[in-house]
Protein backbone atom coordinates (compact mmCIF):
# COMPACT_ATOMS: atom_id res chain seq x y z
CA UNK A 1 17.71 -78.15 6.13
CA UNK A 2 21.08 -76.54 5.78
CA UNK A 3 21.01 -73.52 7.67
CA UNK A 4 24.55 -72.26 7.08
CA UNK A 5 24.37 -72.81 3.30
CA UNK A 6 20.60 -71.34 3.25
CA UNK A 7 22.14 -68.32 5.64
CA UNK A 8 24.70 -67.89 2.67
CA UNK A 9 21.86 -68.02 -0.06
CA UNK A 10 19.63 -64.77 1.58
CA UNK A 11 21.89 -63.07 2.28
CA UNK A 12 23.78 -63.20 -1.67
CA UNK A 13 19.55 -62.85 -2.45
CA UNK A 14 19.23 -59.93 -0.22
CA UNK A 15 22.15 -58.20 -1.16
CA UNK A 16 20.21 -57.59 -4.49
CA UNK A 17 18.08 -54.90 -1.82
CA UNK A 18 20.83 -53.37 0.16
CA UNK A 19 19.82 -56.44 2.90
CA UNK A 20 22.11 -55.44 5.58
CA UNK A 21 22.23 -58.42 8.30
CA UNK A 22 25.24 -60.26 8.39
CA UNK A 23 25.80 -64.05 7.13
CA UNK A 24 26.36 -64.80 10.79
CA UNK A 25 23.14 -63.08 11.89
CA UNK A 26 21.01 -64.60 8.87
CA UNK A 27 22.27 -68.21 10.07
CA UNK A 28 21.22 -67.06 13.78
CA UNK A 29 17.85 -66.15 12.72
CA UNK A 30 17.19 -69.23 10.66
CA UNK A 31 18.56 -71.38 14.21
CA UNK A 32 16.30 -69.73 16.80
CA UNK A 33 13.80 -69.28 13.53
CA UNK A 34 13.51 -65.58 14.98
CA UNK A 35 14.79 -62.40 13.27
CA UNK A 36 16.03 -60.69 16.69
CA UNK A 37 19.51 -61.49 15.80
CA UNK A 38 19.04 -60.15 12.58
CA UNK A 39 20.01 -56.15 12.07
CA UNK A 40 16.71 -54.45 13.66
CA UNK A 41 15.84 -52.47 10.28
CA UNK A 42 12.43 -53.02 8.53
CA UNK A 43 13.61 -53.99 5.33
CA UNK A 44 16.22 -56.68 6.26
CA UNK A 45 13.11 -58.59 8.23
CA UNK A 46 10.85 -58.25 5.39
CA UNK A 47 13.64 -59.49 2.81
CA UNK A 48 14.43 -62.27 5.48
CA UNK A 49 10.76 -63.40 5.74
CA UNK A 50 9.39 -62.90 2.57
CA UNK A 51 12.82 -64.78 1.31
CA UNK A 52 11.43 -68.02 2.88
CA UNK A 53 7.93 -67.98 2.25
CA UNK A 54 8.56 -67.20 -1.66
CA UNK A 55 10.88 -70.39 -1.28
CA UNK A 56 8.52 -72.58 0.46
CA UNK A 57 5.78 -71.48 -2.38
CA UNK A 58 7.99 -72.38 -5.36
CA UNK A 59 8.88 -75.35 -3.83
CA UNK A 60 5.00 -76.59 -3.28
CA UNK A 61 4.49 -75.65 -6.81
CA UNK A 62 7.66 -76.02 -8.79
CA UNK A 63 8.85 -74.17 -11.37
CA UNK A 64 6.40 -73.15 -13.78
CA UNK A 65 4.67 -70.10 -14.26
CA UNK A 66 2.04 -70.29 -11.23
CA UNK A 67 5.07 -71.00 -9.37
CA UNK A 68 7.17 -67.55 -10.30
CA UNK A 69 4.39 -65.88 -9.70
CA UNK A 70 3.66 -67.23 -6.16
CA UNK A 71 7.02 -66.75 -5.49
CA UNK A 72 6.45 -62.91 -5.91
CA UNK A 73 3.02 -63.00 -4.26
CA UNK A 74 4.96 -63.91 -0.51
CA UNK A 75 6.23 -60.45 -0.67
CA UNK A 76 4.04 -58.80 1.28
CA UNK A 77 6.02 -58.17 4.64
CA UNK A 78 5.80 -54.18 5.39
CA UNK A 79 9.17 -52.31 3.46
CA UNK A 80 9.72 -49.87 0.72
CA UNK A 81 10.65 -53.09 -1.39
CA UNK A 82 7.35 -54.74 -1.25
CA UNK A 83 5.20 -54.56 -4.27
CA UNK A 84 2.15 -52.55 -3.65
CA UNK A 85 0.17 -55.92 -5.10
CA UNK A 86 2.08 -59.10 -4.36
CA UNK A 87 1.95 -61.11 -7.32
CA UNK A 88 0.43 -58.92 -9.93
CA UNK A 89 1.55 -59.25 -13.37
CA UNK A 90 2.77 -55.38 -14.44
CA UNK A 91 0.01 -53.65 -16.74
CA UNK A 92 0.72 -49.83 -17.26
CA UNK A 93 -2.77 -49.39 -19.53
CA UNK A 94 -4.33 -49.49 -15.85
CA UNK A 95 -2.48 -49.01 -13.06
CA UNK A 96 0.41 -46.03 -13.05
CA UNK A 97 2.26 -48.02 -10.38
CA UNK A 98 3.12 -50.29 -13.13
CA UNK A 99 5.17 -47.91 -15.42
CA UNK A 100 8.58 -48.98 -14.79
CA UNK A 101 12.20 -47.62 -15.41
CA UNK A 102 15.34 -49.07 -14.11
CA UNK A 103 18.48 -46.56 -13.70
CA UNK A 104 21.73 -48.04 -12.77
CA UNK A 105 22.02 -46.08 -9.58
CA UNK A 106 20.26 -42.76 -7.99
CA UNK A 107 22.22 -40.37 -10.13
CA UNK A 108 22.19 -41.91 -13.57
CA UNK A 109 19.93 -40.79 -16.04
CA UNK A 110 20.46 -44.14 -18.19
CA UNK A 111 17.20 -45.90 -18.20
CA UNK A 112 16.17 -49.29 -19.25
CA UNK A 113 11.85 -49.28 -19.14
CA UNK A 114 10.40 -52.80 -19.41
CA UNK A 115 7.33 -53.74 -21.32
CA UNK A 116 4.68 -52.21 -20.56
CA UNK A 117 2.09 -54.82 -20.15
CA UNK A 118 3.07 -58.63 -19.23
CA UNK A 119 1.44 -61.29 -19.64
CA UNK A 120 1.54 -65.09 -18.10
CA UNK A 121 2.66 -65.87 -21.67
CA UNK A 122 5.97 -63.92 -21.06
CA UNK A 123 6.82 -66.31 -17.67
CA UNK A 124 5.33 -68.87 -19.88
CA UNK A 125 8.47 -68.81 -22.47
CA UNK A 126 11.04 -68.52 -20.03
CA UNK A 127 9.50 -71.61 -18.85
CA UNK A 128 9.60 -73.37 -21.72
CA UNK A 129 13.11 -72.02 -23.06
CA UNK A 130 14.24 -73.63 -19.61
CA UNK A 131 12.58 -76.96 -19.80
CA UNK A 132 13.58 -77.17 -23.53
CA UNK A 133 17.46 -76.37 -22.19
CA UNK A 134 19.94 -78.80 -21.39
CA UNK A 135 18.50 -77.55 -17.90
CA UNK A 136 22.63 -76.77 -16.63
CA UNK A 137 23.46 -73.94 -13.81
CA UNK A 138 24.11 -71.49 -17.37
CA UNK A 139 20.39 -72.42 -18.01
CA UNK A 140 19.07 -71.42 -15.06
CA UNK A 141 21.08 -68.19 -14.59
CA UNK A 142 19.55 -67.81 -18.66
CA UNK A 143 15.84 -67.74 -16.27
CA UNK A 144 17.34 -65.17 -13.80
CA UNK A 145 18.62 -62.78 -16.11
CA UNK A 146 15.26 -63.09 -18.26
CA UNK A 147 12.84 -62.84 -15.59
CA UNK A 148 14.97 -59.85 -14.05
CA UNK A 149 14.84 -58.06 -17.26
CA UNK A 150 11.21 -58.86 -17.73
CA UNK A 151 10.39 -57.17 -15.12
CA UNK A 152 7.32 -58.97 -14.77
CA UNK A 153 6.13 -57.64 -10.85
CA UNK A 154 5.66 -54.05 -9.39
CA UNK A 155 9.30 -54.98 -7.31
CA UNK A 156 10.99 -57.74 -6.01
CA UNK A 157 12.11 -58.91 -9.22
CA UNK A 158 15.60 -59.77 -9.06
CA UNK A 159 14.52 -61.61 -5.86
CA UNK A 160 12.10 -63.73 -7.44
CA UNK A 161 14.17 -64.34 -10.51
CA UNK A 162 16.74 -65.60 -8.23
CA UNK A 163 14.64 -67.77 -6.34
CA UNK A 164 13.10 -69.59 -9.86
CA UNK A 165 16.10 -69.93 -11.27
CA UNK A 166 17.26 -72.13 -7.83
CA UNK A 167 14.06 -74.05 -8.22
CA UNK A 168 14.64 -74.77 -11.83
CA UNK A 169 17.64 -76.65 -10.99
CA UNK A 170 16.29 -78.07 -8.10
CA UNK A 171 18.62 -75.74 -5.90
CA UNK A 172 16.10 -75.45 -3.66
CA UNK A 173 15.47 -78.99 -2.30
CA UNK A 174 19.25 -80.02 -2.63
CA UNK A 175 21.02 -77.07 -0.92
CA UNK A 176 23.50 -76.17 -3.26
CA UNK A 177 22.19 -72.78 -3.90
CA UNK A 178 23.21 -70.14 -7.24
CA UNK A 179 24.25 -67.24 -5.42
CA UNK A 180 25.73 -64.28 -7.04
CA UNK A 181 29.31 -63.33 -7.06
CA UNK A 182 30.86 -63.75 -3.28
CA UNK A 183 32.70 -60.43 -3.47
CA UNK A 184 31.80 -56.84 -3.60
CA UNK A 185 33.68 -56.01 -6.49
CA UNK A 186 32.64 -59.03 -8.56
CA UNK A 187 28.89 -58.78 -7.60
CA UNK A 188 29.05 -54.52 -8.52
CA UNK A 189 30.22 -55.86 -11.87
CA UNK A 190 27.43 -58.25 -12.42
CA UNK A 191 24.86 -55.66 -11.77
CA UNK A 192 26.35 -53.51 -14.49
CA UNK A 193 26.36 -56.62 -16.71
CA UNK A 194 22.75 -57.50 -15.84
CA UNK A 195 22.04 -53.72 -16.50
CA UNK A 196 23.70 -54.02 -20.09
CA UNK A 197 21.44 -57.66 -20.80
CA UNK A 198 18.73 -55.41 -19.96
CA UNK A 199 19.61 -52.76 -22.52
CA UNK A 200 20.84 -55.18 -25.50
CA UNK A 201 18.13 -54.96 -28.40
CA UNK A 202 19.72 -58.00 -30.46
CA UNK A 203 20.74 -61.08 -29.69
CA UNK A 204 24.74 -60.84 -30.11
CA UNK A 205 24.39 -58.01 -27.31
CA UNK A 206 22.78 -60.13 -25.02
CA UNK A 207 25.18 -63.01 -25.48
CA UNK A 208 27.80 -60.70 -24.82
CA UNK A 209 26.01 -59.45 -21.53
CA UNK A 210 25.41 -62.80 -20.62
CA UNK A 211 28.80 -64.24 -21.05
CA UNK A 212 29.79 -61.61 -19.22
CA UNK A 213 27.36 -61.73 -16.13
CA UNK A 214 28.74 -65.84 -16.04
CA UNK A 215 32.20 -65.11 -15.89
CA UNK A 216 32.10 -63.22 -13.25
CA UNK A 217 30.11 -65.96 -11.01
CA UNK A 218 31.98 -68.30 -8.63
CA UNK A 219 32.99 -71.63 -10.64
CA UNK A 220 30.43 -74.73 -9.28
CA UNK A 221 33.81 -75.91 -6.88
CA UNK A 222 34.13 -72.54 -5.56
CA UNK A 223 30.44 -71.87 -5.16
CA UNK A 224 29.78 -75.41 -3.31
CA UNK A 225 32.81 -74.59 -0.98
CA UNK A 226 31.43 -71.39 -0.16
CA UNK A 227 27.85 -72.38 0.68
CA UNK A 228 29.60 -75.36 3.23
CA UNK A 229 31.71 -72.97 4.52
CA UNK A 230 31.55 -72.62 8.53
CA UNK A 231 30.11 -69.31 9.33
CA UNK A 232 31.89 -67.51 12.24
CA UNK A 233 30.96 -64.10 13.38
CA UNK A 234 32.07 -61.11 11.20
CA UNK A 235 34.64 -58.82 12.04
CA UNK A 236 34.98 -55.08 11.00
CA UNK A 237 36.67 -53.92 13.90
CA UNK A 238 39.84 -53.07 11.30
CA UNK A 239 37.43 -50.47 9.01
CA UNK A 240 36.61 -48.75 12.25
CA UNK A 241 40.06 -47.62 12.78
CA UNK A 242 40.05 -46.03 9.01
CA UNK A 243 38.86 -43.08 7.41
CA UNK A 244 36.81 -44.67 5.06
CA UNK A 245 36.66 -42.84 1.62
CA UNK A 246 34.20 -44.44 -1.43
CA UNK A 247 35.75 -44.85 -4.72
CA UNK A 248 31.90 -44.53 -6.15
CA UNK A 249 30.01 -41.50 -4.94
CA UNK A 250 26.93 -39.55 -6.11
CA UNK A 251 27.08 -36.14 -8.11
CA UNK A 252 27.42 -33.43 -6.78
């Protein structure tokens, strides 16, 4: 296995849940297949972990329905983005943990709730639209944005849609991993596009999302080149000479 392109791939996955390791760190972990050299902070080790063991299920499986779903069920590692059940298919009827609503950060009030009850029938369709598909990368990133806006699981969602949509494409036994948009900018924008395919109600709005959300991923060339890419230890020693301001803040 390829660590340095797999380092590349959880950490663009974890960056979905504020994962805060470094791509060098990641690539030490998966070498000495120990998260010591990752950043010592619950979450990160639990996105880490739970990152391979939702890959190894999908890959046992393949992609189908049983296999998003065991995808999802591998998150179980102690951290406040584990689903309280691992692999449970959202019903709000009878659990109040399943009553969803997504806001675009902590101080928006601009909510997108997901249905209410989903069934395997909902994974099943994506499914199918996907094997019915000329099966290309646009295909697959058609299965991340539909399971993310699905929202089929109690959390973890993005994360799993991310993973299915590499094992669609067969990302996952290859190497040559979708990962979302390699800078901070670009990958900010795609969440705001991702949030607008979640709020389209018609099909011309999510086109428009969509297109969107694709243009602002690396081209195949620049996505391969990145995922080969030798990964040397990170250096921020420049911000900590700054006073660092943020363009985005919360309300006061």
């Amino acid at each position: 296995m390829n660590n340095t392109a797999l380092a590349r791939f959880i950490a663009s996955l974890g960056s979905l849940n504020g994962y805060g390791s470094t791509i060098y760190q990641t690539k030490k972990a998966l070498d000495e297949n120990s998260t010591k050299p990752l950043r010592q902070d619950r979450d990160d080790i639990a996105i880490f972990n739970d990152s391979l063991k939702g890959i190894n299920a999908i890959k046992k499986i393949g992609f189908n329905t049983d296999g998003i779903i065991a995808i999802n069920k591998e998150f179980d590692s102690p951290s406040d983005e584990k689903p309280n059940i691992p692999g449970h298919l959202r019903n709000s009827y009878y659990n109040p943990d399943d009553r969803t609503a997504i806001l675009i950060s902590s101080d928006s009030t601009d909510a997108y709730f997901p249905p209410d009850v989903i069934s395997r029938n909902d994974l099943d369709d994506i499914v199918t639209t996907f094997n019915n598909s000329k099966k290309s990368e646009i295909d697959a990133w058609k299965v991340f944005a539909d399971i993310s806006k699905l929202q089929p699981f109690q959390d973890g969602n993005k994360r799993t849609a991310l993973i299915a949509a590499n094992s669609a494409i067969g990302a996952l036994k290859n190497g040559n991993y979708l990962i979302l948009p390699i800078n901070d900018l670009d990958r900010a924008e795609f969440t705001l596009m991702l949030m607008r395919y979640y709020n389209a109600i018609d099909d011309d709005s999510k086109n428009t999302a969509f297109k969107r959300m694709i243009a602002l991923l690396p081209n195949e060339s620049d996505r391969l080149q990145e995922l080969s890419k030798p990964i040397t230890k990170e250096d921020n020693s420049l911000l900590a000479t700054r006073k660092v301001k943020h363009e985005i803040r919360k309300n006061n």
